[in-house]
Protein backbone atom coordinates (compact mmCIF):
# COMPACT_ATOMS: atom_id res chain seq x y z
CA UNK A 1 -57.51 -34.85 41.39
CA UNK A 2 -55.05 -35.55 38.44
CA UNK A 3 -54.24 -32.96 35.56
CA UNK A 4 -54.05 -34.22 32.56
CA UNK A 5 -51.87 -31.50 30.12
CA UNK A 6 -49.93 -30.82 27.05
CA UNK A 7 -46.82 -28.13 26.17
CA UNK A 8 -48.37 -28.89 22.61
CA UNK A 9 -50.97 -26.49 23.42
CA UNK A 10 -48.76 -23.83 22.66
CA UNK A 11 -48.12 -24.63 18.98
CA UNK A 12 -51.94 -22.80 18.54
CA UNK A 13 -50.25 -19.67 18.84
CA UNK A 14 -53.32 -17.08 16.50
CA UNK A 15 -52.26 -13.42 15.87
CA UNK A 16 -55.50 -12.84 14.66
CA UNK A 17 -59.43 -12.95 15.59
CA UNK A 18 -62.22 -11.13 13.45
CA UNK A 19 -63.67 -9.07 16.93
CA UNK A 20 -65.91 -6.00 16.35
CA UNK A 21 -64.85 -5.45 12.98
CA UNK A 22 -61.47 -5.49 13.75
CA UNK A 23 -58.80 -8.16 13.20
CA UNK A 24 -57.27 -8.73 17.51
CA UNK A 25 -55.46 -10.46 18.84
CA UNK A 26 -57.37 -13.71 19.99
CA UNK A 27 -58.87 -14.10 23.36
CA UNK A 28 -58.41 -17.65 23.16
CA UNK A 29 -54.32 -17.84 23.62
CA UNK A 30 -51.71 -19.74 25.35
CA UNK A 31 -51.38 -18.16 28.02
CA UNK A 32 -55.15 -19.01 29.57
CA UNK A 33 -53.97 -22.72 29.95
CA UNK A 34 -50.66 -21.30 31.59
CA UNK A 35 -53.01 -19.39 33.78
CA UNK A 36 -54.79 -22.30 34.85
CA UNK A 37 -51.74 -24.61 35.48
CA UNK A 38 -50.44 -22.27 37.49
CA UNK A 39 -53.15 -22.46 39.75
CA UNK A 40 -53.64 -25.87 39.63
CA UNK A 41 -50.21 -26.22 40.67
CA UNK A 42 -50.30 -23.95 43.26
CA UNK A 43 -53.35 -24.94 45.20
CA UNK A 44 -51.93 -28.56 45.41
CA UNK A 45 -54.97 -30.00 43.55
CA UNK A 46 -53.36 -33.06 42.73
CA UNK A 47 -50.52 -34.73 40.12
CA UNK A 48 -50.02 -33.61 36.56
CA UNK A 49 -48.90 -35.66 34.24
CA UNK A 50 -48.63 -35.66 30.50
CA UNK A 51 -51.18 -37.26 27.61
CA UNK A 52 -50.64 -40.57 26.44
CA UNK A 53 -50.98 -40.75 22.55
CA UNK A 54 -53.91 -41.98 20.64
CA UNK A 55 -54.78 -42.28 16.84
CA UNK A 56 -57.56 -40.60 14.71
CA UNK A 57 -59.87 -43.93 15.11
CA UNK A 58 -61.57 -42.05 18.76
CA UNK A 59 -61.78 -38.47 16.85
CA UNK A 60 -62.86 -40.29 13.10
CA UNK A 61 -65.79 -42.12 15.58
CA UNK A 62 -67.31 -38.71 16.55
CA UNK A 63 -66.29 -36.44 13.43
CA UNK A 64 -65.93 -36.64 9.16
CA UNK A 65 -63.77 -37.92 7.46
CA UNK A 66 -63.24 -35.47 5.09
CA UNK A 67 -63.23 -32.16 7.52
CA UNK A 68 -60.38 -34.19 9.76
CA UNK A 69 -58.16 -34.51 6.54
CA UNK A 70 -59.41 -30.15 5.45
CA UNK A 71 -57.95 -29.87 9.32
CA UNK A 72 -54.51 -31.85 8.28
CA UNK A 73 -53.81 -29.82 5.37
CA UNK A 74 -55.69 -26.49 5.60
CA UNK A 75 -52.88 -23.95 6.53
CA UNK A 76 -50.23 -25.56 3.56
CA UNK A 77 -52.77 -25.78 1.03
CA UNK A 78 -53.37 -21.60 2.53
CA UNK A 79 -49.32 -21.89 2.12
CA UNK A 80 -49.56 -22.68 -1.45
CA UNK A 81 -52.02 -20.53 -2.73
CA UNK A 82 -49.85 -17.52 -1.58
CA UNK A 83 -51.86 -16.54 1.15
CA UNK A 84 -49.92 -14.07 3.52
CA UNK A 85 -52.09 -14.09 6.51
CA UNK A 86 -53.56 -16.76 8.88
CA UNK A 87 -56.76 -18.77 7.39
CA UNK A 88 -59.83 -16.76 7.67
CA UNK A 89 -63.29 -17.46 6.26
CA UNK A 90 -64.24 -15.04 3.69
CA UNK A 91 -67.25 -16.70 1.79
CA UNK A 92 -70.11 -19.31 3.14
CA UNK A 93 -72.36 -21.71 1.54
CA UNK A 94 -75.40 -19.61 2.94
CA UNK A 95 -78.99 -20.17 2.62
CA UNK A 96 -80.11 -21.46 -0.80
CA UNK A 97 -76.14 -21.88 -2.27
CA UNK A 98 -75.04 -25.01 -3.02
CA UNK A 99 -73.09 -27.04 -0.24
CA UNK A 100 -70.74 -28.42 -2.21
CA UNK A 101 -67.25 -29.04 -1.01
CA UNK A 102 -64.77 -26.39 -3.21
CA UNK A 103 -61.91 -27.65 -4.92
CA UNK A 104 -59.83 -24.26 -4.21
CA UNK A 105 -58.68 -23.67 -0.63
CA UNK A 106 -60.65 -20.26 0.19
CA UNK A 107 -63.81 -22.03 -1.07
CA UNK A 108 -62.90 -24.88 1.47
CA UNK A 109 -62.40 -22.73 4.72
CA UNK A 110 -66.15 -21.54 4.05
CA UNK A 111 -67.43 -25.11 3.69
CA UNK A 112 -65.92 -26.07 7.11
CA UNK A 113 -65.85 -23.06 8.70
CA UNK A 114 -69.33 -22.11 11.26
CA UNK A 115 -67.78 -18.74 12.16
CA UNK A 116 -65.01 -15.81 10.72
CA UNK A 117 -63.38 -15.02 14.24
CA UNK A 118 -61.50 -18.32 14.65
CA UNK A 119 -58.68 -18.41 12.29
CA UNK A 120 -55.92 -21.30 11.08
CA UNK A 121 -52.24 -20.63 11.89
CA UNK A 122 -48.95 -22.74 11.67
CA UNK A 123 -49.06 -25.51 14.79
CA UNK A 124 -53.28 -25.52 14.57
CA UNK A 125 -53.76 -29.00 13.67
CA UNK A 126 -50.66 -30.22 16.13
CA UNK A 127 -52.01 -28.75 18.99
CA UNK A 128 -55.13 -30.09 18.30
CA UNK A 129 -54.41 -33.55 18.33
CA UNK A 130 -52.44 -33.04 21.26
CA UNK A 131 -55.73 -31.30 23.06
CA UNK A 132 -57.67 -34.51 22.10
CA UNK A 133 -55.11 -36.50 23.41
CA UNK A 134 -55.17 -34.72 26.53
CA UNK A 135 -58.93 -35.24 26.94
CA UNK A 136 -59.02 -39.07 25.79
CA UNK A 137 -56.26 -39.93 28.37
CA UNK A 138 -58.76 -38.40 31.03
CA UNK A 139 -61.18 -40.36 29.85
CA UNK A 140 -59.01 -43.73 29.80
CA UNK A 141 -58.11 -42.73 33.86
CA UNK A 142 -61.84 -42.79 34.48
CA UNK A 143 -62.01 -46.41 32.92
CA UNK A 144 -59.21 -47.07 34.91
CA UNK A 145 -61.21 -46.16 38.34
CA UNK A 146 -60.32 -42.72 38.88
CA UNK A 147 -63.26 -40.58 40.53
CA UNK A 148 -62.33 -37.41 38.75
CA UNK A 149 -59.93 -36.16 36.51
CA UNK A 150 -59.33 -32.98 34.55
CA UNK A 151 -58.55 -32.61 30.98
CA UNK A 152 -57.04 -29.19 30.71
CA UNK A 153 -57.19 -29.26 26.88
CA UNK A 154 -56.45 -26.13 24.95
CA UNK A 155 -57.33 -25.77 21.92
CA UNK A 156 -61.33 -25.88 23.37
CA UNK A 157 -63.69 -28.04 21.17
CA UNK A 158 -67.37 -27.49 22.23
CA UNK A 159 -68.49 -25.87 19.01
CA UNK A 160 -66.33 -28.25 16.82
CA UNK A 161 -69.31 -29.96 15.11
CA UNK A 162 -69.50 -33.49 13.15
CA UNK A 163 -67.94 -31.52 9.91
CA UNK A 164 -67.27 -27.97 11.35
CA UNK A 165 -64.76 -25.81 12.83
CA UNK A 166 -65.40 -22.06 14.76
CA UNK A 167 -65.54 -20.48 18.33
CA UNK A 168 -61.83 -21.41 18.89
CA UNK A 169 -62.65 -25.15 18.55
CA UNK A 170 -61.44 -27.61 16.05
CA UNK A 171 -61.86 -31.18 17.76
CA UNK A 172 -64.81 -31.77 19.91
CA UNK A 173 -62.81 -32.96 22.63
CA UNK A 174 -65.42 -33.31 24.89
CA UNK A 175 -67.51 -35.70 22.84
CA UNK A 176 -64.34 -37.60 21.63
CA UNK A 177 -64.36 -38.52 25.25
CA UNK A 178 -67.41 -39.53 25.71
CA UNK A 179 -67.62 -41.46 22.14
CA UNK A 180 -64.60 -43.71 23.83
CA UNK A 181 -66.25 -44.12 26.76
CA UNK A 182 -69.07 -45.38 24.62
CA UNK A 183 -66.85 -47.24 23.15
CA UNK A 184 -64.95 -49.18 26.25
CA UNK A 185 -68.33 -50.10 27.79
CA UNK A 186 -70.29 -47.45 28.99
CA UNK A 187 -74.05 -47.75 28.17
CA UNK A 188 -74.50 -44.21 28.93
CA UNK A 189 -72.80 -41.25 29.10
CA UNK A 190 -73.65 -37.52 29.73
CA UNK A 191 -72.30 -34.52 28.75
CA UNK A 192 -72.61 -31.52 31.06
CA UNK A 193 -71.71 -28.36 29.55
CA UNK A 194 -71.37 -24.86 31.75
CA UNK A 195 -69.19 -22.65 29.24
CA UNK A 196 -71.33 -19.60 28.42
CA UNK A 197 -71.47 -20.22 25.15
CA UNK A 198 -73.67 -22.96 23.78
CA UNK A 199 -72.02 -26.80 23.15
CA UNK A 200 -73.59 -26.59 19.64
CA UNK A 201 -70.91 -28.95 18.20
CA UNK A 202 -71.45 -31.25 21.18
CA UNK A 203 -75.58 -30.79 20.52
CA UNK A 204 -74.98 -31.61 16.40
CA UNK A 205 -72.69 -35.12 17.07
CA UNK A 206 -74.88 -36.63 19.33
CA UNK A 207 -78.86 -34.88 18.96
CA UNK A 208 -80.06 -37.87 17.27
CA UNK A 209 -78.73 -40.65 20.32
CA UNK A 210 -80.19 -41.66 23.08
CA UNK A 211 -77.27 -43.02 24.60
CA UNK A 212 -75.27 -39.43 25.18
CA UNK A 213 -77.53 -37.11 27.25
CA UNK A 214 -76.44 -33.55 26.07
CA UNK A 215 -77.22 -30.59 28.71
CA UNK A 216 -75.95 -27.29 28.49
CA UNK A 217 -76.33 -23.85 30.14
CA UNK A 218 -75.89 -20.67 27.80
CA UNK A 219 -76.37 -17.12 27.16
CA UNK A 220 -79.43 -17.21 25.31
CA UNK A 221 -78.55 -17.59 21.64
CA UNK A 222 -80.62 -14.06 20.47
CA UNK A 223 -78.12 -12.73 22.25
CA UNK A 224 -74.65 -14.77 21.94
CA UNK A 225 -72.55 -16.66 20.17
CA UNK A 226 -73.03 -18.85 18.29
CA UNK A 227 -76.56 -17.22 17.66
CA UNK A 228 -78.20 -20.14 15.38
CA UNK A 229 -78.33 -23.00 17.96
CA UNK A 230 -79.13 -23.78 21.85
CA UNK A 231 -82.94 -22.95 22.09
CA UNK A 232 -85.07 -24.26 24.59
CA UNK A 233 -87.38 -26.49 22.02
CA UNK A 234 -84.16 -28.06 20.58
CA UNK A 235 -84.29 -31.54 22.50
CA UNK A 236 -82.99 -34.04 19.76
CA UNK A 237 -84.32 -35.79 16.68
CA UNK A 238 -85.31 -39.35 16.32
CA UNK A 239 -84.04 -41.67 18.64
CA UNK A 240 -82.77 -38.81 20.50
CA UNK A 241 -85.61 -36.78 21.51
CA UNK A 242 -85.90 -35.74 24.90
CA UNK A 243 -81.88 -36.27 25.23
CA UNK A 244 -81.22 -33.04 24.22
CA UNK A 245 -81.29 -29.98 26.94
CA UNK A 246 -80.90 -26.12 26.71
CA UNK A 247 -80.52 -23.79 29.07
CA UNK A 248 -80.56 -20.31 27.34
CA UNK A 249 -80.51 -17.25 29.67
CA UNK A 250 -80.55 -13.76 29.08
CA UNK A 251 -78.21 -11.04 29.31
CA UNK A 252 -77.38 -9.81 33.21
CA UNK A 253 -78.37 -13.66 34.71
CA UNK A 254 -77.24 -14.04 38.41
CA UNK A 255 -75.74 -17.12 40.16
CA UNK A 256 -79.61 -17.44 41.49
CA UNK A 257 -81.11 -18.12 38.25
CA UNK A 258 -77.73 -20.16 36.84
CA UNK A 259 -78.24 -22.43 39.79
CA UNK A 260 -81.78 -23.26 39.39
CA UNK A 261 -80.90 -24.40 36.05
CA UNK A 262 -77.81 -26.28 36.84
CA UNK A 263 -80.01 -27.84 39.51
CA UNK A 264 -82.26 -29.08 36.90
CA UNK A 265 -79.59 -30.11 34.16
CA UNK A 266 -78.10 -32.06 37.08
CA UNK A 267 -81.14 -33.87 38.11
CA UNK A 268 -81.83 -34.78 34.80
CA UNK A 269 -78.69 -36.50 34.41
CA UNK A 270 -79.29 -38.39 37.98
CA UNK A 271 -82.13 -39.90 36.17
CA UNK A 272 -80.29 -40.75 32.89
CA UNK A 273 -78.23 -42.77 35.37
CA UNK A 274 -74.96 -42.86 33.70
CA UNK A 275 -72.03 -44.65 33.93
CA UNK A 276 -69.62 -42.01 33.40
CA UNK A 277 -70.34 -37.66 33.28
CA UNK A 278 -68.20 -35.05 31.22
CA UNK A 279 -68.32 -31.80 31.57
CA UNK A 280 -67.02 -29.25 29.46
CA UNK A 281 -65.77 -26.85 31.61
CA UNK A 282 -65.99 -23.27 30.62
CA UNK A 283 -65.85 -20.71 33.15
CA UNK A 284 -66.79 -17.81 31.15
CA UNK A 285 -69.63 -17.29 32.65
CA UNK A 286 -67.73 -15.24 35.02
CA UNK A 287 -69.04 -11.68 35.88
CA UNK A 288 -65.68 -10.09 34.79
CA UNK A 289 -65.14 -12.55 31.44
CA UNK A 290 -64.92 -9.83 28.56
CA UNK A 291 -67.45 -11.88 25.86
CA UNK A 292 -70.12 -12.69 28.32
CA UNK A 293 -72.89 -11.50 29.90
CA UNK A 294 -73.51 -13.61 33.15
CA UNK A 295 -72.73 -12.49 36.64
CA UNK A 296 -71.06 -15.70 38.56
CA UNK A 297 -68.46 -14.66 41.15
CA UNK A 298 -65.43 -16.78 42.23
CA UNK A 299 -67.06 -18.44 44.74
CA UNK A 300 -70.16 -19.50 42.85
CA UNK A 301 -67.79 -21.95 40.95
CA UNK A 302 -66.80 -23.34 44.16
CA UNK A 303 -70.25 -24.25 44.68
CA UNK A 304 -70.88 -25.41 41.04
CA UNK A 305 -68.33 -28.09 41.56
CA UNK A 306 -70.15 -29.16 45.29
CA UNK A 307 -73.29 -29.76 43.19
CA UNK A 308 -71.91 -31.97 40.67
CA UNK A 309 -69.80 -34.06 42.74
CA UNK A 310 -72.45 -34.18 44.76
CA UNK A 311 -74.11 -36.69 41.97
CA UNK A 312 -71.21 -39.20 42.99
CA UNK A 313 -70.74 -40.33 38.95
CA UNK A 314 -66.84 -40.79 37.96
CA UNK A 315 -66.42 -37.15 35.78
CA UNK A 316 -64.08 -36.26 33.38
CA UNK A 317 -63.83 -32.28 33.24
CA UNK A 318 -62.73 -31.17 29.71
CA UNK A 319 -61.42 -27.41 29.61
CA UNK A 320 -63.68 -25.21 27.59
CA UNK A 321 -63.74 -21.41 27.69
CA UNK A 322 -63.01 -18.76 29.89
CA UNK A 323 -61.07 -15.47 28.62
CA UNK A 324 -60.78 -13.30 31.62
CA UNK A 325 -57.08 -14.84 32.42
CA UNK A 326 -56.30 -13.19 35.54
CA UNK A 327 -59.44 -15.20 37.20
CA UNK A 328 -59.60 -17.85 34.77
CA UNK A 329 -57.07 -20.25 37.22
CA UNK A 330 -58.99 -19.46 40.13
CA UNK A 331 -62.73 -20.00 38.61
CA UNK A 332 -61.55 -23.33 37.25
CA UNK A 333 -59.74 -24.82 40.20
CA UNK A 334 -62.80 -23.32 42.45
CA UNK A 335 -65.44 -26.32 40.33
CA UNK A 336 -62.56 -28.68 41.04
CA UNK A 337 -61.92 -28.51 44.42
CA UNK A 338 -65.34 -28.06 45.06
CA UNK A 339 -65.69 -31.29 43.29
CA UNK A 340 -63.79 -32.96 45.61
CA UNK A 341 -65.03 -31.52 49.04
């Protein structure tokens, strides 16, 4: 299987997350990607070769105008007001506040932001187009008649929403993939999600289609991040109702009970029938991961990458989550080979 991957990911470089109370250091950082090439290199998965460039039309076809150009210019307009620190959400439009868009930068990190932990520093935006880029080139190989390819994009983009930014995620790479696989002839397209946290950005672009069947497995969302979306009775709006799947489990959930669900996201996309499957590929869901609460082992992945292959639909894996780095290579080449098998 061909890697798909960037240097640029390094330009998203945080000193700072909001964790506990506490300004960290992030436990999204460069070195989880470094992690993961490593391994990929050295179980001989397969060639790795850089992105190929693409413009804002494929990320502009999934996302606002407006929050792509806040993205452009956030950390110098942070610059200029004399900011000293990285870009952190301070204030929200929150229930029964206007949502209007600020004129003044700290007014505008609130209107786009979803979340305090994930902040803005220098080489943000960069890296982001270059993760996007890394995850559209996948998707362009799968066009091209590749079987399976994987997108190890960094920075993640699950919970980047149609005009919102948080959980580490700034472009929703994964549906920017399947948008331009929409988009070069695909009549359907599905979106698997296994990162432990729910896809909620992936859920707000496309919960009102019926041509984008969303699934995703999560810690239950009483009980993690991001806390306001990925309940069971959320199943789409409109054209898109019954396209829409959750999977929220509860704190201490085995491989057992994972299974049974991936089972069931998995036959759900056999009958969708697509032409093409993504999956956002977070392996936080990892019994050792230090900001979640399932218990899959090592192994488990392997066998989470059996089952999807064994649905024989070309898939584009698109890197997600997954924070406990010394495992983090393993658990993620684990789905891939398994994939392959």
């Amino acid at each position: 299987m061909r890697t798909i991957y960037s240097e640029q990911h390094r330009l998203r470089d945080a000193r700072t997350e909001l964790y506990g109370g506490e300004l960290v250091q992030p436990f999204e950082k460069p070195s989880r990607a470094e992690t993961v090439l490593r391994v990929v290199r050295e179980s001989g998965l397969g060639e790795i070769s850089p992105p190929e460039a693409f413009s804002l039309e494929p990320v502009l076809a999934v996302h606002d105008a407006d929050y792509i150009a806040f993205l452009e210019t956030a950390w110098q307009e942070w610059q200029d007001a004399g900011y000293a620190g990285e870009v952190i959400a301070s204030v929200w439009p929150a229930r029964r506040m206007q949502s209007r868009v600020p004129r003044f930068i700290d007014g505008k990190v609130g209107y786009y932001a979803m979340a305090a932990e994930t902040s803005i520093s220098e080489g943000t935006w960069a890296a982001a187009l270059a993760s996007k880029d890394v995850a559209l080139t996948g998707a362009k190989a799968l066009l091209d008649g590749e079987r399976g390819v994987f997108s190890l994009c960094r920075p993640p983009g699950h919970h980047a929403a149609l005009d919102m930014y948080g959980g580490y995620c700034f472009l929703n790479n994964a549906a920017i993939a399947a948008q331009y696989l929409r988009d070069h002839g695909a009549e359907r397209v599905a979106i698997l999600d296994i990162d432990f946290h729910h896809g909620n950005g992936t859920q707000d672009i496309f919960y009102a289609r019926d041509d984008v069947l969303f699934c995703s497995l999560h810690g239950d969302p009483e009980d993690a991040f991001p806390h306001f979306l990925g309940y069971a009775d959320e199943t789409g709006s409109g054209l898109g109702t019954g396209y829409n799947r959750n999977y929220p489990m509860p704190p201490g959930t085995p491989f057992a009970q994972w299974r049974e669900a991936l089972a069931d996201a998995l036959a759900r996309v056999g009958e969708f029938s697509p032409q093409y499957l993504v999956v956002s590929l977070g392996v936080d869901a990892f019994e050792n991961d230090p900001i979640s609460f399932f218990k899959l082992t090592s192994p488990d992945f392997l066998t989470t990458g059996q089952m999807i292959g064994a649905l024989d639909i070309p898939t584009l894996f698109v890197m997600e989550g997954g924070y406990d780095v010394d495992e983090v290579g393993v658990n993620v080449v684990n789905v891939l080979k398994g994939f392959d098998a």
